[in-house]
Protein backbone atom coordinates (compact mmCIF):
# COMPACT_ATOMS: atom_id res chain seq x y z
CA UNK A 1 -76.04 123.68 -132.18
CA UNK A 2 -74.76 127.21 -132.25
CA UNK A 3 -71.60 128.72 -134.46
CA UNK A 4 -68.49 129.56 -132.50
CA UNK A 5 -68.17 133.08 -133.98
CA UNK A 6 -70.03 136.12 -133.40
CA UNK A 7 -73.63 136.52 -134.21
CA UNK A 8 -75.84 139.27 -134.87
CA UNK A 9 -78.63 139.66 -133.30
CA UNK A 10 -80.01 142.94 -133.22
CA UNK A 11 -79.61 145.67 -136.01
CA UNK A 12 -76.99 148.53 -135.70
CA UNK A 13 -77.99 151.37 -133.19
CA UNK A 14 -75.74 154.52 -133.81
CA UNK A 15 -77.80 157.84 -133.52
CA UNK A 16 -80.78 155.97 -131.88
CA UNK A 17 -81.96 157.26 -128.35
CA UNK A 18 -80.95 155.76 -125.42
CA UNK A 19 -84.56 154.13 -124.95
CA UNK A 20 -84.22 152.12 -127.85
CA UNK A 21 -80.74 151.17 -126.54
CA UNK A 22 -81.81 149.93 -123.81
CA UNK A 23 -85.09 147.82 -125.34
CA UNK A 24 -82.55 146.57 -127.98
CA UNK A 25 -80.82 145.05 -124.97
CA UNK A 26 -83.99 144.10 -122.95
CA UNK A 27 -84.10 142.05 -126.64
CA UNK A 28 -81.01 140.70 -126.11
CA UNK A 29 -81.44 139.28 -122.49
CA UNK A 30 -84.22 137.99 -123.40
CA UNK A 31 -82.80 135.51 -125.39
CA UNK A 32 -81.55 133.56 -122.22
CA UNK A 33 -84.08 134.25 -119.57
CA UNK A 34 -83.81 132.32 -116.42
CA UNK A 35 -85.76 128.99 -117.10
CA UNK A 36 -85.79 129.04 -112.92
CA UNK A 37 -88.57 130.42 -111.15
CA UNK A 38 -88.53 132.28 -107.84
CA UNK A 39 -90.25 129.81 -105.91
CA UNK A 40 -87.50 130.35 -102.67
CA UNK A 41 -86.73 133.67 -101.05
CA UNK A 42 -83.39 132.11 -100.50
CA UNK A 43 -80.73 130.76 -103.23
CA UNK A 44 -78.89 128.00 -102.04
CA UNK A 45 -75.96 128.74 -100.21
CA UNK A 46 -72.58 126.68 -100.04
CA UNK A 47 -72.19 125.46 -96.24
CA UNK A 48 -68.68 126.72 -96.27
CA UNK A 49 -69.96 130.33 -96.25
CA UNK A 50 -72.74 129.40 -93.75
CA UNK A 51 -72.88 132.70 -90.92
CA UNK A 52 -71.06 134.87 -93.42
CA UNK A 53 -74.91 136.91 -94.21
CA UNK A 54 -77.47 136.88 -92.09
CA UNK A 55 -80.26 134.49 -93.54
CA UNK A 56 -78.57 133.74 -96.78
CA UNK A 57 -78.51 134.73 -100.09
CA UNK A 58 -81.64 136.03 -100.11
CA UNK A 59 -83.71 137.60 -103.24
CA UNK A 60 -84.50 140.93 -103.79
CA UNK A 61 -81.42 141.71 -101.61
CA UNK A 62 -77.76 143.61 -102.52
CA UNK A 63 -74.23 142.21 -101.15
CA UNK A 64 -71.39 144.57 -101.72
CA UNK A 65 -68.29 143.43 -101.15
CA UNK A 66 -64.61 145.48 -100.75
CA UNK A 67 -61.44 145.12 -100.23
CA UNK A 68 -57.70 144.93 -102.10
CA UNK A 69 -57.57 141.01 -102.97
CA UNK A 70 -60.19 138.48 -102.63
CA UNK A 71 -63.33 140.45 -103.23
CA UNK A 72 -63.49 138.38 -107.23
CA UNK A 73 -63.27 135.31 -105.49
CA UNK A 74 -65.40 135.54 -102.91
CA UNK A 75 -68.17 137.13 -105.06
CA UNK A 76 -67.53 133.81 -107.02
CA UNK A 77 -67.65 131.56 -104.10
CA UNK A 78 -70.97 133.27 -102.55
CA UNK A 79 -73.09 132.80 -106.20
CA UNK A 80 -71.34 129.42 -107.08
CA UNK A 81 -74.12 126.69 -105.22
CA UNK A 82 -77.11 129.17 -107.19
CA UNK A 83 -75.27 128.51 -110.29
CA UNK A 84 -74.78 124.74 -109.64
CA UNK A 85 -78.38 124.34 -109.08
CA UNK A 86 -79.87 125.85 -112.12
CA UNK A 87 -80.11 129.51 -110.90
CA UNK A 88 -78.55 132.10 -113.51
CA UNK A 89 -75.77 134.14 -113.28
CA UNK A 90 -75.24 137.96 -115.03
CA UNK A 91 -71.72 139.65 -115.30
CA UNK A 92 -71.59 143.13 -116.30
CA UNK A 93 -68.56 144.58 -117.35
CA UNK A 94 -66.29 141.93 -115.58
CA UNK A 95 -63.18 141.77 -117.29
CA UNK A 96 -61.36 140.71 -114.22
CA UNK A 97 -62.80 137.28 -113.75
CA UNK A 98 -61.17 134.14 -114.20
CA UNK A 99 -63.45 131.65 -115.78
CA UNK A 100 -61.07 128.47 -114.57
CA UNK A 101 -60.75 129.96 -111.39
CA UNK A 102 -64.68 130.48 -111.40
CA UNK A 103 -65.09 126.44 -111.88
CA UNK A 104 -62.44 125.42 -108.92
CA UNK A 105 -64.85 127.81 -106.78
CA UNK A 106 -67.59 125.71 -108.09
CA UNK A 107 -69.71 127.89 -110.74
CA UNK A 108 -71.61 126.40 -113.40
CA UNK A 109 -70.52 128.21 -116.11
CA UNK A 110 -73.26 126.54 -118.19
CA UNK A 111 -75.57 128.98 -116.17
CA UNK A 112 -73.01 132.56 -116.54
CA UNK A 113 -74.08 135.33 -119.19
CA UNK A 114 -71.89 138.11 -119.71
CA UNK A 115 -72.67 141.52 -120.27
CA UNK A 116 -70.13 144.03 -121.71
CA UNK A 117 -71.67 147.63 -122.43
CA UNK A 118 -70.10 151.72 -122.46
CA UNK A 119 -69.87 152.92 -118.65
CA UNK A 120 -72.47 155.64 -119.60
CA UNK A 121 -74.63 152.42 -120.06
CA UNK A 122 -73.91 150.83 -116.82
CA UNK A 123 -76.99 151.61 -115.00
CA UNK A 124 -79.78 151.23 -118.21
CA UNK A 125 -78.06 147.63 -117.99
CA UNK A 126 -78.07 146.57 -114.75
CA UNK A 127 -81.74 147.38 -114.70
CA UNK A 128 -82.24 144.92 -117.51
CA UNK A 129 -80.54 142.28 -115.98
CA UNK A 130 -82.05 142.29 -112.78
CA UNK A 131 -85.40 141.99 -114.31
CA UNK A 132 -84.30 138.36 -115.71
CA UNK A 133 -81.75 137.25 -113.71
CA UNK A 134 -81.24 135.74 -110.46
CA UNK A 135 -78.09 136.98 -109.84
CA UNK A 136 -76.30 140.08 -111.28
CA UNK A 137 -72.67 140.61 -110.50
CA UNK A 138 -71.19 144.12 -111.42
CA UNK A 139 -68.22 146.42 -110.55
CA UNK A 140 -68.73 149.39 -107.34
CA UNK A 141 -71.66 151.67 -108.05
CA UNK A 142 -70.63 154.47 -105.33
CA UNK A 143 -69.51 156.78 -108.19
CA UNK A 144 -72.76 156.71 -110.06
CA UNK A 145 -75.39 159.29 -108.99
CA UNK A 146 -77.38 158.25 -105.85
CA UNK A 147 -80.64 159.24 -106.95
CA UNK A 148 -80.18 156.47 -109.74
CA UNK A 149 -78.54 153.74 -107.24
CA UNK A 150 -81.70 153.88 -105.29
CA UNK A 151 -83.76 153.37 -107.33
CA UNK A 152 -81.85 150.40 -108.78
CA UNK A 153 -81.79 149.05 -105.47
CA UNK A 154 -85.69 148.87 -105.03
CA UNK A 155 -86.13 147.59 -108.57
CA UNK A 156 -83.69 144.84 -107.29
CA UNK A 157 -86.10 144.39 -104.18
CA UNK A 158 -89.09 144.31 -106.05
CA UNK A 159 -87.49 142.17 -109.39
CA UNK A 160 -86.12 139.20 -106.53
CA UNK A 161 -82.90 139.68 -107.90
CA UNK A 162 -79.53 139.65 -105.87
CA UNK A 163 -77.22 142.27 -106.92
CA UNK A 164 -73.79 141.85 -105.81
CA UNK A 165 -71.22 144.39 -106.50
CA UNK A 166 -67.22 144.57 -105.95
CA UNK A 167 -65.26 147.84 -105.37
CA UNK A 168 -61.75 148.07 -103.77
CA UNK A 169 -60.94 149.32 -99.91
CA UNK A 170 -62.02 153.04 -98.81
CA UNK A 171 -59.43 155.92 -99.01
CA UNK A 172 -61.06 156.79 -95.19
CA UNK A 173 -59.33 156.23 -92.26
CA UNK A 174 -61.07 152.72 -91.38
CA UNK A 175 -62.69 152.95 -88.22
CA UNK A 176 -63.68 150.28 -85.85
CA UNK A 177 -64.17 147.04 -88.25
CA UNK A 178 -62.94 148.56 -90.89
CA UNK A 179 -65.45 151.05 -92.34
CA UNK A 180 -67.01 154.34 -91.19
CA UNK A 181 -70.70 155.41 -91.14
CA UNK A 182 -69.92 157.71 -93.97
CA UNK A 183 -68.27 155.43 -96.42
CA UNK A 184 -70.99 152.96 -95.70
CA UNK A 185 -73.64 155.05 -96.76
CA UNK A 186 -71.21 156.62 -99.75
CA UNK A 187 -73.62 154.11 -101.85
CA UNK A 188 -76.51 156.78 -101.70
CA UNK A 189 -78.76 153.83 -100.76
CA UNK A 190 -77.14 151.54 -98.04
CA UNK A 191 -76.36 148.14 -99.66
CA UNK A 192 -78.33 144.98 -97.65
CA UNK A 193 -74.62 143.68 -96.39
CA UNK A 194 -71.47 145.03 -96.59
CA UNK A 195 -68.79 142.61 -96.55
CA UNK A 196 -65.36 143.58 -96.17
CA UNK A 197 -62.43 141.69 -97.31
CA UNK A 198 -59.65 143.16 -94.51
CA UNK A 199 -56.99 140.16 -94.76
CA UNK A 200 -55.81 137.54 -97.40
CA UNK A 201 -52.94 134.57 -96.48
CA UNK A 202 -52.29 131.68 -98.83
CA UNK A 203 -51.78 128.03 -98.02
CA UNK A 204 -49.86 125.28 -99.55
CA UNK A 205 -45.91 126.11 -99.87
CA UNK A 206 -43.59 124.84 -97.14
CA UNK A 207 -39.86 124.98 -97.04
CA UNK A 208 -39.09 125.67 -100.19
CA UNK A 209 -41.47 123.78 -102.00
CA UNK A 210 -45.24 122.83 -102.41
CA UNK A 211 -47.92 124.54 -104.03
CA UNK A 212 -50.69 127.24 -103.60
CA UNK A 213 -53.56 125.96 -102.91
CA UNK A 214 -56.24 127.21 -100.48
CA UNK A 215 -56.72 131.01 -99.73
CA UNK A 216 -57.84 132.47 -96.31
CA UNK A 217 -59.97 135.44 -96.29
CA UNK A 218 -60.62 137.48 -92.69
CA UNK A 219 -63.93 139.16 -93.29
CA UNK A 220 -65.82 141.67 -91.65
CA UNK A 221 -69.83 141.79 -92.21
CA UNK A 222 -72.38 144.60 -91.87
CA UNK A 223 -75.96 145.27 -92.33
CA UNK A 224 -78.47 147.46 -93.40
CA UNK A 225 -79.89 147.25 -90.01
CA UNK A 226 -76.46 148.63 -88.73
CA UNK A 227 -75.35 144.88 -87.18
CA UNK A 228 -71.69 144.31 -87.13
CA UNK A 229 -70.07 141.42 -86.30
CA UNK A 230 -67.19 142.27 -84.35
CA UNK A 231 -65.09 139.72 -84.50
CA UNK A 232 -63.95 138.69 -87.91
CA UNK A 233 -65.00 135.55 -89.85
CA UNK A 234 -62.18 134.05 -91.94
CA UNK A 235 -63.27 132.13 -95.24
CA UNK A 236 -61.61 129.61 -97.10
CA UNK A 237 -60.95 129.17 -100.53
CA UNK A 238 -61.74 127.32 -102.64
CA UNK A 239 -63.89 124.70 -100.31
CA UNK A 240 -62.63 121.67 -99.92
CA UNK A 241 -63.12 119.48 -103.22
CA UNK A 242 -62.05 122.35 -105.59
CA UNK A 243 -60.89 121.02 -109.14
CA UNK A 244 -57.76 122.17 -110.16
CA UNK A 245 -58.12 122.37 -114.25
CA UNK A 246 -55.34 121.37 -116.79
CA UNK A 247 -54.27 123.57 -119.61
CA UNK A 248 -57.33 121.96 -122.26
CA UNK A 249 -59.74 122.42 -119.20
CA UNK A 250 -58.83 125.82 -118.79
CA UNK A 251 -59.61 126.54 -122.55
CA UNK A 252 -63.42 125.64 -122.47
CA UNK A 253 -64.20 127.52 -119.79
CA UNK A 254 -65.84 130.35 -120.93
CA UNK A 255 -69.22 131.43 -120.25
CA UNK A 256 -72.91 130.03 -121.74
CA UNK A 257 -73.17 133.36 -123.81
CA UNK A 258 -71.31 136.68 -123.77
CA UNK A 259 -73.08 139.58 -124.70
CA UNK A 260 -71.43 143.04 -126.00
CA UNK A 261 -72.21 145.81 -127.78
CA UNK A 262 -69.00 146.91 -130.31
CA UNK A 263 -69.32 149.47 -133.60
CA UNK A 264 -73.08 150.14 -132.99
CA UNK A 265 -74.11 146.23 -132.85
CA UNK A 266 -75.20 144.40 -129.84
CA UNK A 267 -73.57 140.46 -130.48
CA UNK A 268 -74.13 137.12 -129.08
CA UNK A 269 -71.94 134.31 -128.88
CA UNK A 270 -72.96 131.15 -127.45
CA UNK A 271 -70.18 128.10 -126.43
CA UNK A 272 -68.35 126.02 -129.03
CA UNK A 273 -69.67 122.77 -127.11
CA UNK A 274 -73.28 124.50 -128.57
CA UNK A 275 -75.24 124.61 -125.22
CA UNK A 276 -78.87 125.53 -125.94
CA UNK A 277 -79.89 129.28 -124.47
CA UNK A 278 -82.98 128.62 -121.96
CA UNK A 279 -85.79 129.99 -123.86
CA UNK A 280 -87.84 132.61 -122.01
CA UNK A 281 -90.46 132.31 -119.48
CA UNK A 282 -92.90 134.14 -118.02
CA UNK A 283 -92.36 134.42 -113.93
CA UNK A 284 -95.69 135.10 -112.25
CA UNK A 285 -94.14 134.14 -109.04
CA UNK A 286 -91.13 136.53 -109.12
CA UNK A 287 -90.47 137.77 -105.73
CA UNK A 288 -91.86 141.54 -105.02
């Protein structure tokens, strides 16, 4: 069983060099290693988002996905069946997520850590995290420095990981299916898929009445080896047997641990309903 409040679990770290920063959160993470191994180059996949990327969700592969409204959800959506099936789930700096939303689009959140560390941080922890987990979800990385990004992007290749980042729609004049050459490689390092969220409707009110329910999303896809799909794929959400969560529902979700680093201390808190952190393991067969 684990206490409900903050925990300590490393020692305080002003004035200490960034090294030792980061190995105090290598510590951290490795307090809830994946128990999965990477036996499958592909995590499972809902069938709703079947033909949305080409060949899955694939390790050792990066998804970023843009656009005004939608982009949380679907980042959700495409990580959810992973979750569901033991996989394990990393959120840096993710303030905008909705943990009951997160269940109706199916997540586990018995298998969700989240990360919170200083921007200046950002990249030190993302290459933590994709050392140990299978999936890392984090905010746009176009404004960090491209020499840094690319390398990042072959540790993520090498580690199995899937990195999928969210950022909101270009300032460029969209051209074609919605993004230019230029903003495409704005990344430094051109991203695996680019998925672009270009349209949102809702579903569920009629005349007057009714209730919102299931969201349409008109997506455009591209590749690293330059393949568009030119006609746009619309995805639904949630799929069809989403839970829609009453008020005491709502209040337990929350995620396995959350992770943060606040007046020089990293912390740790795990969930009141005291959910055991997977111990570590060695992966021998982790994906290069």
């Amino acid at each position: 069983m684990f206490d409900t409040d903050w925990m300590e679990v490393t020692g305080r770290l002003p004035g200490e060099p960034k090294v030792e920063v980061v190995e105090s959160l290598r510590r951290m993470v490795d307090k809830v290693r994946p128990v999965s191994m990477a036996q499958e180059r592909v995590l499972p996949f809902s069938q709703d988002l079947d033909g949305l990327l080409e060949g899955g969700l694939r390790r050792g592969t990066s998804v970023a996905l843009e656009g005004e409204s939608g982009v949380t959800s679907l980042a959700l959506a495409l990580c959810a069946q992973a979750t569901i099936s033991g996989m394990w789930l990393g959120c840096l700096n993710t303030p905008s997520l909705g943990w009951a939303s997160a269940v109706e689009l199916g997540v586990d959140l018995r298998h969700v850590v989240v990360v919170d560390v200083e921007d200046h941080d950002v990249l030190d922890a993302i290459g933590v995290m994709v050392d140990v987990f299978d999936m890392v979800m984090c905010g746009d990385l176009r404004e960090l420095p491209h020499s840094k990004v690319r390398k990042l992007l072959a540790r993520v290749k090498e580690r199995g990981c899937v990195l999928v980042t969210m950022g909101e729609r270009s300032k460029t004049v969209l051209a074609g299916w919605g993004v230019t050459q230029e903003r495409f490689e704005g990344w430094g390092e051109v991203p695996d898929s680019l998925v672009y969220v270009e349209g949102v409707t809702w579903a569920g009110l009629g005349a007057g009445r009714g209730r919102l329910g299931e969201r349409r999303l008109v997506v455009r896809v591209k590749n690293r080896r330059g393949l568009v799909r030119t006609h746009p794929i619309e995805v639904r959400l949630p799929a069809k047997g989403g839970a829609v969560l009453d008020d005491a529902q709502c209040s337990e979700s929350s995620p396995v641990v959350r992770l943060c680093y606040s007046d020089g201390e990293y912390l740790i808190r795990e969930r009141p309903n005291g959910d055991s952190v997977p111990e570590r393991h060695e992966d021998q067969s982790r994906a290069g």
